[in-house]
C-alpha atoms as a PDB file:
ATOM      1  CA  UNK A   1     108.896  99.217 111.715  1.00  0.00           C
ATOM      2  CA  UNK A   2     105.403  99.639 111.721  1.00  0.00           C
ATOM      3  CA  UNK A   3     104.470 101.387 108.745  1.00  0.00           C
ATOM      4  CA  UNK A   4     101.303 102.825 106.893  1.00  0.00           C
ATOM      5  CA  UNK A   5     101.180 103.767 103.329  1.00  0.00           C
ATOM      6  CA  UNK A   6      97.979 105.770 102.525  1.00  0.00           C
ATOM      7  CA  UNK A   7      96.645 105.276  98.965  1.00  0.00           C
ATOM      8  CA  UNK A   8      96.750 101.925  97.899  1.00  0.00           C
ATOM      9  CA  UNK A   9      97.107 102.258  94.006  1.00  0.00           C
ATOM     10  CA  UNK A  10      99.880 101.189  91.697  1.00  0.00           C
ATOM     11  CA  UNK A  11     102.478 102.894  93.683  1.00  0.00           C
ATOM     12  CA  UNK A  12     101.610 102.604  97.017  1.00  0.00           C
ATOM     13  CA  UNK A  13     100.860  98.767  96.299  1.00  0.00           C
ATOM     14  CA  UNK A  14     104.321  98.828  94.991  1.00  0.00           C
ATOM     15  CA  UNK A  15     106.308 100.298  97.793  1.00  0.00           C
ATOM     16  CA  UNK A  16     103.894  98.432 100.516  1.00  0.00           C
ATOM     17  CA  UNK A  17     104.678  95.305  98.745  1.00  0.00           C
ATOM     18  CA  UNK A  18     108.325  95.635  98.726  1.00  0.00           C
ATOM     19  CA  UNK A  19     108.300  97.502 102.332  1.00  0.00           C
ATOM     20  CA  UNK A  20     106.618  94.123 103.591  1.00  0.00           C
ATOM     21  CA  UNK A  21     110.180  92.238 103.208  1.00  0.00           C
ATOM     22  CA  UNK A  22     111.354  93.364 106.743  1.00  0.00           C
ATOM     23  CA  UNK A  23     108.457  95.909 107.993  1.00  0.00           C
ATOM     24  CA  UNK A  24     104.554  95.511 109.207  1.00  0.00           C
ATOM     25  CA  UNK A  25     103.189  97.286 106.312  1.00  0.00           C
ATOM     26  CA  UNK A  26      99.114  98.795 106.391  1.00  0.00           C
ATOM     27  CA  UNK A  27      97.727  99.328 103.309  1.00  0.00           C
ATOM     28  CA  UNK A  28      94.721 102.750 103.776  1.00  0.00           C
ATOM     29  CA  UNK A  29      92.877 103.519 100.927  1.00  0.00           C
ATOM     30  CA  UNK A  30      88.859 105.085 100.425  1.00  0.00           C
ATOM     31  CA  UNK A  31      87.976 101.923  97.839  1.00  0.00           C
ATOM     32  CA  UNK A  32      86.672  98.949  99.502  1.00  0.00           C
ATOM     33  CA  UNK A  33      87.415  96.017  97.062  1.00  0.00           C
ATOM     34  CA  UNK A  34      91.128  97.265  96.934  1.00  0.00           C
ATOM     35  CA  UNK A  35      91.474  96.816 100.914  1.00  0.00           C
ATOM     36  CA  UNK A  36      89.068  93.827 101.170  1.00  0.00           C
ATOM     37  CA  UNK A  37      91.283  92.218  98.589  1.00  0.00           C
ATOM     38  CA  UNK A  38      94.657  93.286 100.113  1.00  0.00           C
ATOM     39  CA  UNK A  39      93.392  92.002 103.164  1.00  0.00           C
ATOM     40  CA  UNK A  40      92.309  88.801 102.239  1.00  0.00           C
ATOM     41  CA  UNK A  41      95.103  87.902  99.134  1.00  0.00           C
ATOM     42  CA  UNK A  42      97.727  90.073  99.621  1.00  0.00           C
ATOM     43  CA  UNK A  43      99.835  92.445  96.943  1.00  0.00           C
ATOM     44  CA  UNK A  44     100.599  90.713  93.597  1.00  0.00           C
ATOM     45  CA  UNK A  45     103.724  92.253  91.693  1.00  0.00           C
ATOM     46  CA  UNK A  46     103.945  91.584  88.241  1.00  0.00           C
ATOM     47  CA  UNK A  47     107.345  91.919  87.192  1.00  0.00           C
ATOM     48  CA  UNK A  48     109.341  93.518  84.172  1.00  0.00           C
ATOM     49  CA  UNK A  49     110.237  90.230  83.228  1.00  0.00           C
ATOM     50  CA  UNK A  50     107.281  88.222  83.547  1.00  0.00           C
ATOM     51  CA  UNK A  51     107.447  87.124  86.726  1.00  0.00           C
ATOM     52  CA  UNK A  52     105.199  87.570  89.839  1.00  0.00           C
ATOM     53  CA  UNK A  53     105.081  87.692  93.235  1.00  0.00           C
ATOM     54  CA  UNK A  54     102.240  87.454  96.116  1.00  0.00           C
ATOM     55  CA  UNK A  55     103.356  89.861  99.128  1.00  0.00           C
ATOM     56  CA  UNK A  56     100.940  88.741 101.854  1.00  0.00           C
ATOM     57  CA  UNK A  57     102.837  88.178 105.137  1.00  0.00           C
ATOM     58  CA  UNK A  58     103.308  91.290 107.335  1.00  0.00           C
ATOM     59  CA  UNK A  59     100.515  93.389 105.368  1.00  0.00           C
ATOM     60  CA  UNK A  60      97.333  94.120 106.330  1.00  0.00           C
ATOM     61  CA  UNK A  61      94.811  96.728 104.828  1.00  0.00           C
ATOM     62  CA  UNK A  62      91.645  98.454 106.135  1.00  0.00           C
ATOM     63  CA  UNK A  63      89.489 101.282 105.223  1.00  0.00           C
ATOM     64  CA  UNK A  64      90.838 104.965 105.372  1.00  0.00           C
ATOM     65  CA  UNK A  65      89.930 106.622 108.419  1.00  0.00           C
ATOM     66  CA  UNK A  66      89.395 102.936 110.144  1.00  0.00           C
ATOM     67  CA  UNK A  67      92.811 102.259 111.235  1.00  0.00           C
ATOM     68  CA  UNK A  68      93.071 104.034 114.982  1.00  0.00           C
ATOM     69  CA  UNK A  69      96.656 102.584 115.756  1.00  0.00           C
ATOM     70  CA  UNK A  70      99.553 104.993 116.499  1.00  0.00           C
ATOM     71  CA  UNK A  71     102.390 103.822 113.591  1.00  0.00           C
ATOM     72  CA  UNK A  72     106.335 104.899 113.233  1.00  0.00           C
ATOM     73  CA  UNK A  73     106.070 105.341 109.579  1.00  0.00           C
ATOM     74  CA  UNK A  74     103.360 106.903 107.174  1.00  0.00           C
ATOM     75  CA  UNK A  75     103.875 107.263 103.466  1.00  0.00           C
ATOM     76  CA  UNK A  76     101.068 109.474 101.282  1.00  0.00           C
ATOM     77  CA  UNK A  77     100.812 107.867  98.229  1.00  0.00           C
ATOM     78  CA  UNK A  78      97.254 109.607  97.243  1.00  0.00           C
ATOM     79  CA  UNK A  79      96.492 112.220  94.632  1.00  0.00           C
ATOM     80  CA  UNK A  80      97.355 115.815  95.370  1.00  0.00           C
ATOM     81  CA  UNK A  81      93.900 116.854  95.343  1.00  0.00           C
ATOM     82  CA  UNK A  82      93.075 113.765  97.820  1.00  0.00           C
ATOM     83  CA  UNK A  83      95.990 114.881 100.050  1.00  0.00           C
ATOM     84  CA  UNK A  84      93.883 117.052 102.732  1.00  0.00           C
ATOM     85  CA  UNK A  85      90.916 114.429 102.963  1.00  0.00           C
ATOM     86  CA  UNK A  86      93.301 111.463 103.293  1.00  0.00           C
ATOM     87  CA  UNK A  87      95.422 113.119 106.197  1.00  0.00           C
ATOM     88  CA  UNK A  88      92.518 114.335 107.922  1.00  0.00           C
ATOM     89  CA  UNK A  89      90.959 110.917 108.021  1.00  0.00           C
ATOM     90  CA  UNK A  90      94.018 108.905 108.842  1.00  0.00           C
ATOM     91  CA  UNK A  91      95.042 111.527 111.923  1.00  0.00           C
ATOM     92  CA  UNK A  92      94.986 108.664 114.199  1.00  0.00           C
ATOM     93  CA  UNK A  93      97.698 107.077 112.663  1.00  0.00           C
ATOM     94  CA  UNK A  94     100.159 110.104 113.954  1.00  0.00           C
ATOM     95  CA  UNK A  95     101.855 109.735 116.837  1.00  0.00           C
ATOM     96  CA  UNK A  96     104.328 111.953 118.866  1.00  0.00           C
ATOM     97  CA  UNK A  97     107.523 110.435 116.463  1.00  0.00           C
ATOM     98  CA  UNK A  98     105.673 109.287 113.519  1.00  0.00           C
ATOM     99  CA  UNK A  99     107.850 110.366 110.090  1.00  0.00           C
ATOM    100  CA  UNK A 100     105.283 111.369 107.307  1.00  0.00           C
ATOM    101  CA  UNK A 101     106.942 110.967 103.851  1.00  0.00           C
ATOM    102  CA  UNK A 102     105.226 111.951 100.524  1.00  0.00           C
ATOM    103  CA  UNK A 103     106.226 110.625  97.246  1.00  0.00           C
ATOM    104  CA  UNK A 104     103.404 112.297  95.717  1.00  0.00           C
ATOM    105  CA  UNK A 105     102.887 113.725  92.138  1.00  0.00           C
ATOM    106  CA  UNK A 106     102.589 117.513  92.661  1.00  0.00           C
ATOM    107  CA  UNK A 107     103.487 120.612  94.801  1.00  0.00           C
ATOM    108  CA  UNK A 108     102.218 121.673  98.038  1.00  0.00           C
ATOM    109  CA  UNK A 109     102.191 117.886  99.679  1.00  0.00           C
ATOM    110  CA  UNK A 110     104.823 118.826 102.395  1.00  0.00           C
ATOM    111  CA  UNK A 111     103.018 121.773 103.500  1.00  0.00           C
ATOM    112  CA  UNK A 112      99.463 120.368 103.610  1.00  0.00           C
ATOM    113  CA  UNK A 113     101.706 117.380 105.846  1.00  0.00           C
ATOM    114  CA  UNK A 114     102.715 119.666 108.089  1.00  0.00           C
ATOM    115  CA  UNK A 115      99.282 120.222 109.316  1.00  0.00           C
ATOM    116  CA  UNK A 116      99.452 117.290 111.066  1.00  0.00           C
ATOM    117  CA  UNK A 117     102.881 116.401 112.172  1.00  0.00           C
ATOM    118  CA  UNK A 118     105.491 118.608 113.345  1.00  0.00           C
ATOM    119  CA  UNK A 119     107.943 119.450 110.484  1.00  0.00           C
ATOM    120  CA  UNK A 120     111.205 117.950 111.500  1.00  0.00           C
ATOM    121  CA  UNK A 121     109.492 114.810 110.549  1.00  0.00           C
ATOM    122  CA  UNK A 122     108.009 115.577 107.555  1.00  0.00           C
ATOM    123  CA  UNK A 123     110.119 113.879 104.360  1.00  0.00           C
ATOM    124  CA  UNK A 124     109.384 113.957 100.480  1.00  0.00           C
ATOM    125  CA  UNK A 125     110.559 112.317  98.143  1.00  0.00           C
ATOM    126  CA  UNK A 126     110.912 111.697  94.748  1.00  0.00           C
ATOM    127  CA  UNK A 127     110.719 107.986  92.855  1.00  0.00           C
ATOM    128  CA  UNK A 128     111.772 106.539  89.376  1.00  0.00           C
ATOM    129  CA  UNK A 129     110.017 103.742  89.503  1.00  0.00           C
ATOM    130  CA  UNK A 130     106.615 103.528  88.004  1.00  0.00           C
ATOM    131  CA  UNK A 131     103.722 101.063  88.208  1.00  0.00           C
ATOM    132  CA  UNK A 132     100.339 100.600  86.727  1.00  0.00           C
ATOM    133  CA  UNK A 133      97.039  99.686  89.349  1.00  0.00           C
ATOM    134  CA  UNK A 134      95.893  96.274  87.182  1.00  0.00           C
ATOM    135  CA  UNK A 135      92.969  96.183  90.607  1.00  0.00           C
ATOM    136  CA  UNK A 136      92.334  93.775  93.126  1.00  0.00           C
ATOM    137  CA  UNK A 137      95.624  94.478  94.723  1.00  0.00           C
ATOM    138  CA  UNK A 138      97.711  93.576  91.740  1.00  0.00           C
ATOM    139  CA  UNK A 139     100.524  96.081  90.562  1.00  0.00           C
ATOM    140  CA  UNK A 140     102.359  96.286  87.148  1.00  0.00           C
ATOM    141  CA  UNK A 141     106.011  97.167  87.789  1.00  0.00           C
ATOM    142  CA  UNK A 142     106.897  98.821  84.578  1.00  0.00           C
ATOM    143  CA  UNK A 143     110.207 100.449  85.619  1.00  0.00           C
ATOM    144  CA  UNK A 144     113.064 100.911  88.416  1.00  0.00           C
ATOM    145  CA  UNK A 145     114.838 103.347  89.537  1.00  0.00           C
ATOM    146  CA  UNK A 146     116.048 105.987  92.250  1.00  0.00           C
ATOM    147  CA  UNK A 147     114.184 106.635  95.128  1.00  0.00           C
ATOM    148  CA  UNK A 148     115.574 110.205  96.905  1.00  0.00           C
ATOM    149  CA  UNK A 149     114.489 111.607  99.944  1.00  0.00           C
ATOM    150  CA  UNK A 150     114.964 114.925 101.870  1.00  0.00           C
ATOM    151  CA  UNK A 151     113.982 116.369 105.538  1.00  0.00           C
ATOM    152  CA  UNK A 152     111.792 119.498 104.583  1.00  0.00           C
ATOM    153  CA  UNK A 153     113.759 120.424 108.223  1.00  0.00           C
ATOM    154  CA  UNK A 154     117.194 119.367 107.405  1.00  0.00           C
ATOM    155  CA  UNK A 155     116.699 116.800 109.982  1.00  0.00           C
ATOM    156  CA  UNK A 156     119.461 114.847 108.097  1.00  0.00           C
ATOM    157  CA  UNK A 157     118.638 111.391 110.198  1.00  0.00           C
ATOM    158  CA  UNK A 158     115.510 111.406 109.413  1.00  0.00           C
ATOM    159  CA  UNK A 159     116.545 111.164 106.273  1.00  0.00           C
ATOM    160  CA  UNK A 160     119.388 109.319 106.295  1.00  0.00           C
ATOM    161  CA  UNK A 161     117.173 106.422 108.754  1.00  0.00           C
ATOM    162  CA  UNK A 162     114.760 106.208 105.597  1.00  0.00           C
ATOM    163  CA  UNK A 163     117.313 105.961 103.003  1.00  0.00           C
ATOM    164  CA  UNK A 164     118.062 102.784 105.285  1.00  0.00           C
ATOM    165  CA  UNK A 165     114.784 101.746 106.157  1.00  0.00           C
ATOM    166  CA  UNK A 166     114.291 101.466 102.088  1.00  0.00           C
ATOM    167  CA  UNK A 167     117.150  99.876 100.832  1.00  0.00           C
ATOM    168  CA  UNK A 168     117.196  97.170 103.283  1.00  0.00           C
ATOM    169  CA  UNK A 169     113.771  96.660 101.729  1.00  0.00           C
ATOM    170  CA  UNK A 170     115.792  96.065  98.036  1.00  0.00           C
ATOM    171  CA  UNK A 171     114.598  99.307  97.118  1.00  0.00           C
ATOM    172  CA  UNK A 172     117.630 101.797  95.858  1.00  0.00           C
ATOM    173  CA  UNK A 173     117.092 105.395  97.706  1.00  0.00           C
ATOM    174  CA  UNK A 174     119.644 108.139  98.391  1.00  0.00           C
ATOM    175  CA  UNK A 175     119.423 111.422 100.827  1.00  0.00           C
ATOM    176  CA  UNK A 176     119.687 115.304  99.495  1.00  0.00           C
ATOM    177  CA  UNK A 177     120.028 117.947 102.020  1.00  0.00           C
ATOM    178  CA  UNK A 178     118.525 120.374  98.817  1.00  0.00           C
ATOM    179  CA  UNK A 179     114.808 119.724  99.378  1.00  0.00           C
ATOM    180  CA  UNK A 180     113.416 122.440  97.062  1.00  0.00           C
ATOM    181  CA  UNK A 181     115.825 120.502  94.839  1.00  0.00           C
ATOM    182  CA  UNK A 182     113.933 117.611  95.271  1.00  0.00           C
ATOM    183  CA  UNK A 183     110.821 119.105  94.401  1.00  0.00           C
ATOM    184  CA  UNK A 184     110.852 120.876  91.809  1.00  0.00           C
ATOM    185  CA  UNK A 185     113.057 118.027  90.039  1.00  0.00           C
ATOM    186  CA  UNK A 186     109.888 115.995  90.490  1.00  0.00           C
ATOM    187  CA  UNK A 187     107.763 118.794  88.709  1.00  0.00           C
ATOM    188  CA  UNK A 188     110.111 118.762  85.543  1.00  0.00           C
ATOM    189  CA  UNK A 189     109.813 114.818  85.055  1.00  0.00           C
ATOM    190  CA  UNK A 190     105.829 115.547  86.133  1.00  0.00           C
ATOM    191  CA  UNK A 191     104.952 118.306  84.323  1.00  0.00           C
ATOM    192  CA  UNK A 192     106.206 116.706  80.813  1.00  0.00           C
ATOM    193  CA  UNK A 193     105.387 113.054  81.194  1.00  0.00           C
ATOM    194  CA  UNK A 194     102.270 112.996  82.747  1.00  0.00           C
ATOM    195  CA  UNK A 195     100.130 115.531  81.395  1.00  0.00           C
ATOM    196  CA  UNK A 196     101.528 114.874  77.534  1.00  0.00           C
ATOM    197  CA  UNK A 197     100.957 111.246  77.927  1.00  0.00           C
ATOM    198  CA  UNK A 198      97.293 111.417  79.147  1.00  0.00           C
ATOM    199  CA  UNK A 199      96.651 113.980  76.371  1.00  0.00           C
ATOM    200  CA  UNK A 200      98.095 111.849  73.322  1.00  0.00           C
ATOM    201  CA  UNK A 201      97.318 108.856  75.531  1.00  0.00           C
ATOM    202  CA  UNK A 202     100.718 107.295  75.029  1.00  0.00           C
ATOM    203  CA  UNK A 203     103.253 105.099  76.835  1.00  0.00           C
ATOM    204  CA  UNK A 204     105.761 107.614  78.655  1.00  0.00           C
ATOM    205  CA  UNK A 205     108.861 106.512  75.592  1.00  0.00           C
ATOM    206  CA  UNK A 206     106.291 108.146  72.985  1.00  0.00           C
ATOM    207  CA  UNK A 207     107.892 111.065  74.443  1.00  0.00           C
ATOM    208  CA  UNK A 208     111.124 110.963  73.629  1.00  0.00           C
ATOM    209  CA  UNK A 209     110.616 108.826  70.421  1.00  0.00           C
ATOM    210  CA  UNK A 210     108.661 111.620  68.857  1.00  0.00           C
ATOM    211  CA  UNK A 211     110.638 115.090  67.885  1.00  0.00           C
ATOM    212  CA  UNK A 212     107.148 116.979  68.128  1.00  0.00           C
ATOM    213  CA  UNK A 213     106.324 115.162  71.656  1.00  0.00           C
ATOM    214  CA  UNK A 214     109.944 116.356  72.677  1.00  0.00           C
ATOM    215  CA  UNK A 215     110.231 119.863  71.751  1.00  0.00           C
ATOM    216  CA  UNK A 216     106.925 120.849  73.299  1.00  0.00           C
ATOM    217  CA  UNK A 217     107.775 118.566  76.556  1.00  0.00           C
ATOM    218  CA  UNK A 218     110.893 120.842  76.001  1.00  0.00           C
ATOM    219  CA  UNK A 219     109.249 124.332  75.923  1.00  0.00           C
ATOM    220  CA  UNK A 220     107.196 122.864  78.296  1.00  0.00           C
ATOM    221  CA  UNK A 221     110.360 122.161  80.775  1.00  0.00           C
ATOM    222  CA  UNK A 222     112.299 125.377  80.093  1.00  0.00           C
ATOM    223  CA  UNK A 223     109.412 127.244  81.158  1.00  0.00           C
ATOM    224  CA  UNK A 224     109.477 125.570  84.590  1.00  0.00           C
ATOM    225  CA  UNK A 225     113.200 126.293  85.024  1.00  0.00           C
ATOM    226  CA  UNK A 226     112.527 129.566  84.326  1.00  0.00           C
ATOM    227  CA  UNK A 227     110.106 129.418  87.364  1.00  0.00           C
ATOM    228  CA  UNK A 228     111.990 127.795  89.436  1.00  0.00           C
ATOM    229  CA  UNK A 229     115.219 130.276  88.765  1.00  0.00           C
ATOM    230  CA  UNK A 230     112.828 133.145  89.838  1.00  0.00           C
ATOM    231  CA  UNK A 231     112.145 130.843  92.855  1.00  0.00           C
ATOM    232  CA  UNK A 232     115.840 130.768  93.587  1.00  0.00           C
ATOM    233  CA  UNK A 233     116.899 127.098  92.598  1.00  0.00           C
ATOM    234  CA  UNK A 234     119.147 127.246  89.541  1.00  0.00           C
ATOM    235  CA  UNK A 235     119.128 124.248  87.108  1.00  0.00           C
ATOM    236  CA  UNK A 236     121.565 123.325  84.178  1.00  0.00           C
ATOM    237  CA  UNK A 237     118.671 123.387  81.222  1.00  0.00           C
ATOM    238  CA  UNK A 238     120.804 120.577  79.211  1.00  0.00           C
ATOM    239  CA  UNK A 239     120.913 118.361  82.624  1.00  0.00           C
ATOM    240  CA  UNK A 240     117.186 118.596  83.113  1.00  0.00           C
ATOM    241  CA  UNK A 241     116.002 117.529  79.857  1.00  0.00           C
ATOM    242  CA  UNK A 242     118.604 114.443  79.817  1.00  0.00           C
ATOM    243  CA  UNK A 243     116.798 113.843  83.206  1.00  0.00           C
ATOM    244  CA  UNK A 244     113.411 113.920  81.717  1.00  0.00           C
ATOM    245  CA  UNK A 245     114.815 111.881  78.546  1.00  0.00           C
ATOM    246  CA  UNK A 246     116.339 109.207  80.901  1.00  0.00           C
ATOM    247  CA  UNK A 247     113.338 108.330  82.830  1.00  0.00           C
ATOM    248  CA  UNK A 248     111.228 108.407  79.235  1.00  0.00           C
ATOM    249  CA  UNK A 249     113.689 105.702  78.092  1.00  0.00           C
ATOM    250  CA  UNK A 250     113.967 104.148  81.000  1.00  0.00           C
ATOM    251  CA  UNK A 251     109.882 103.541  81.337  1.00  0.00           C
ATOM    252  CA  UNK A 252     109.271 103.406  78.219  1.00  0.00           C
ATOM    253  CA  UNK A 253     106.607 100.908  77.964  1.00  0.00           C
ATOM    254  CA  UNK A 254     105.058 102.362  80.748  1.00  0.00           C
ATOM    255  CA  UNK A 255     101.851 104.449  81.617  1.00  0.00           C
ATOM    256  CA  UNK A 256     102.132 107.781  83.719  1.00  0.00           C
ATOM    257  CA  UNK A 257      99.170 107.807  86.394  1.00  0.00           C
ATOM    258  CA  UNK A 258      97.795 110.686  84.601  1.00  0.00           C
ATOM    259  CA  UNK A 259      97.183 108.242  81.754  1.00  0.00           C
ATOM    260  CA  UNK A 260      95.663 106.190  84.120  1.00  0.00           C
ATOM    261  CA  UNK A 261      93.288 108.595  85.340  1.00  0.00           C
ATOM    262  CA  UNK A 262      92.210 109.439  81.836  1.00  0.00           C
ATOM    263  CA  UNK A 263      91.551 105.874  81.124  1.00  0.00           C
ATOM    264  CA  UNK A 264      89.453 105.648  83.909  1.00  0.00           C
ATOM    265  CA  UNK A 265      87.622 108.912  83.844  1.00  0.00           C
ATOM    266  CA  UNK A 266      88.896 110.024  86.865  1.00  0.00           C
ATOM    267  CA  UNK A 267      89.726 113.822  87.731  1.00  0.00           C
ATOM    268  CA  UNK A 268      93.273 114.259  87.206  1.00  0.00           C
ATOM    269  CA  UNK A 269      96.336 115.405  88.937  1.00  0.00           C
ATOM    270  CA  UNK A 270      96.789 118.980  86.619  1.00  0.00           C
ATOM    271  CA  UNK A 271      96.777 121.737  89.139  1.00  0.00           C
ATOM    272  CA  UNK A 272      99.091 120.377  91.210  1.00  0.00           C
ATOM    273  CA  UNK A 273     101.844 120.036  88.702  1.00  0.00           C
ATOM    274  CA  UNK A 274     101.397 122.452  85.538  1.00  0.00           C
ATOM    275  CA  UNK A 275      98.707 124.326  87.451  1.00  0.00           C
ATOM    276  CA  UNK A 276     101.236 124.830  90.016  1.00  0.00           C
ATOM    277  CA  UNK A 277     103.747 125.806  87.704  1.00  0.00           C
ATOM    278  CA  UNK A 278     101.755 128.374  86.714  1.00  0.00           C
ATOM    279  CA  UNK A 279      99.951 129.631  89.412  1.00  0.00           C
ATOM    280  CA  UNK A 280     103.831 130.263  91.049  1.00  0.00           C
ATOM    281  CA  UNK A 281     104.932 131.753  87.569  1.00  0.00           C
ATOM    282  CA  UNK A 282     102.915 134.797  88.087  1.00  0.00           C
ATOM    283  CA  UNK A 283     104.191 135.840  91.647  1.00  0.00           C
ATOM    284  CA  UNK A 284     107.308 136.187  89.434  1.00  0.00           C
ATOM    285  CA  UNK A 285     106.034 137.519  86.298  1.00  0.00           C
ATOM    286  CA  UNK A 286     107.490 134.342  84.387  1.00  0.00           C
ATOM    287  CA  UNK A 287     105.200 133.693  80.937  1.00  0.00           C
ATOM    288  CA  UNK A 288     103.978 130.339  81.111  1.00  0.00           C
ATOM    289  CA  UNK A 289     101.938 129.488  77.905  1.00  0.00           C
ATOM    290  CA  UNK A 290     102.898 125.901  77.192  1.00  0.00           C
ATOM    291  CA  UNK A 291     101.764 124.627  80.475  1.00  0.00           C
ATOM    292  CA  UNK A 292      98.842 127.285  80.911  1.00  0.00           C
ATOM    293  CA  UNK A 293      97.484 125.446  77.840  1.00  0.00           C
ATOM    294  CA  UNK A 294      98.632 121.729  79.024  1.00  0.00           C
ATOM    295  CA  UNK A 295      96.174 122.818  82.023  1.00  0.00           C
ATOM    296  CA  UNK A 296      93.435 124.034  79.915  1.00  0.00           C
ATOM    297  CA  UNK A 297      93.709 121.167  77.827  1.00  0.00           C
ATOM    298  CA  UNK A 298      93.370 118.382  80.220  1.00  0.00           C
ATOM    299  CA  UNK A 299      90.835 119.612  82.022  1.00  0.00           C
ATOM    300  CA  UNK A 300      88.876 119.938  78.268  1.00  0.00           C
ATOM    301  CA  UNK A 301      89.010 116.523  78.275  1.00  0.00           C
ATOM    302  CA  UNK A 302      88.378 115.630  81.776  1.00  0.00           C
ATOM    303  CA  UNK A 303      85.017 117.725  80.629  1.00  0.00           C
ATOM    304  CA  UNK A 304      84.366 114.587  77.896  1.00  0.00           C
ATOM    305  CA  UNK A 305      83.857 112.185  80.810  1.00  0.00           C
ATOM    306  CA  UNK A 306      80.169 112.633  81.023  1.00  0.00           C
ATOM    307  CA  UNK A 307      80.073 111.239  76.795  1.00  0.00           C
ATOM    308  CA  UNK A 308      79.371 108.024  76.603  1.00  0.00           C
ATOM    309  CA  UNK A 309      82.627 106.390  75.156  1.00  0.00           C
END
């Protein structure tokens, strides 16, 4: 299957790599030494135990917005605030049948996808697995896990033809028919992890390992239920934050990508996820105070990138 991934960071380098096994894999992203070195060396994955491997047959990379070829598969692997640009640029790739899946950070990514393709074949996702973008189209691997994916349609085959398409490819993925399941699920791993990591500028087992870390990533959490309840998906409190806990363990030596983005001064992910969380909370009436203040917080110190270091 012909397939482009847009957003060629740590997770997009991650699935494209793995993706490459059995598929012709494009790698679009806006930063011109990541393609030109893509292109020309392929996708190193450094492993969890050491090892590494060079992915460079069946992968190619270009430019975003360069690539005019018609493709059966696109995956959005860009920042939520990138998400309009990065469709809008890469239009060409869409064809009549092309399946656009997002396994982006955030909410709102299946909507702003539906711009462009019609929404049987729009897919999201959610993945366990988490990476760190060591440049020059070399990927970290600092964790496995679950990769689940949903038809924001309830096109089951869709979804059921990815689930396929992915596991063939040696990476573990399973369908859900609950799609607002999916994403708010995503939110509540999100919305703790990320933006408490990049604050305390931690790895994401601090977390759990710290009772102070945990019961704000807790009030944090419950807050977001509470949101989502008023949305009208219910959630077992206790089974979220063994969730949350699982994938802290799990990863626990690695580094959220809004820890990335901190480390490299780059404008962060917030409003998507806490932002989001709020800005839904008050359609409901739902108090929000933990994350309103994750929200002001990070983007306090996304105001310190202009101090020298």
């Amino acid at each position: 299957m012909k397939t482009a991934i847009i957003g060629a960071g740590a997770m997009g380098c991650l699935y494209g790599a793995y993706l490459s096994r059995s598929n012709q894999v494009i790698m679009i992203d806006s930063y011109a030494p990541q393609t030109e070195s893509i292109a020309r060396d392929g996708i190193t994955v450094a492993e969890t135990d050491g090892t590494e491997k060079v992915f460079k047959e069946n992968i190619s990379a270009c430019l975003s917005g360069c690539c005019k070829e018609k493709v059966d598969l696109v995956i959005v692997f860009v920042k939520s605030t990138n998400t309009d640009a990065a469709l809008s640029e890469n239009q060409s790739l869409f064809g009549e049948d092309t399946i656009v899946l997002t396994l982006q950070n955030g909410a709102g990514n299946d909507r702003k996808v539906s711009k462009y393709v019609p929404e049987k074949n729009v897919l999201v996702g959610t993945s366990k697995h988490n990476a760190v973008n060591l440049g020059n189209g070399k990927t970290r691997h600092g964790g496995s896990g679950l990769t689940v994916v949903g038809s924001k349609a309830h096109c089951r085959e869709n979804a059921e033809n990815m689930a396929a398409l992915f596991c063939e490819s040696g990476i573990e993925t399973e369908t859900s028919e609950d799609i607002q399941r999916i994403i708010w699920s995503k939110l509540f791993v999100n919305l703790s992890i990320n933006a408490f990591t990049a604050i305390t500028q931690t790895p994401i087992g601090y977390l759990a390992q710290n009772p102070h870390a945990w019961d704000f990533a807790r009030r944090l959490i419950y807050e977001a239920v509470d949101v989502a309840e008023a949305d009208g998906t219910y959630f077992d409190r206790r089974e979220v934050l063994e969730t949350v806990k699982k994938v802290c363990l799990d990863d626990a030596h690695g580094y959220s990508s809004m820890y990335q983005d901190r480390k490299r001064r780059v404008k962060t992910e917030i409003d998507a996820i806490n932002g989001a969380i709020v800005e839904q909370a008050k359609l409901y009436g739902v108090p929000t105070p933990c994350n309103a203040l994750i929200v002001d917080l990070v983007h306090a110190i996304e105001g310190t990138y202009g101090f020298a270091e």
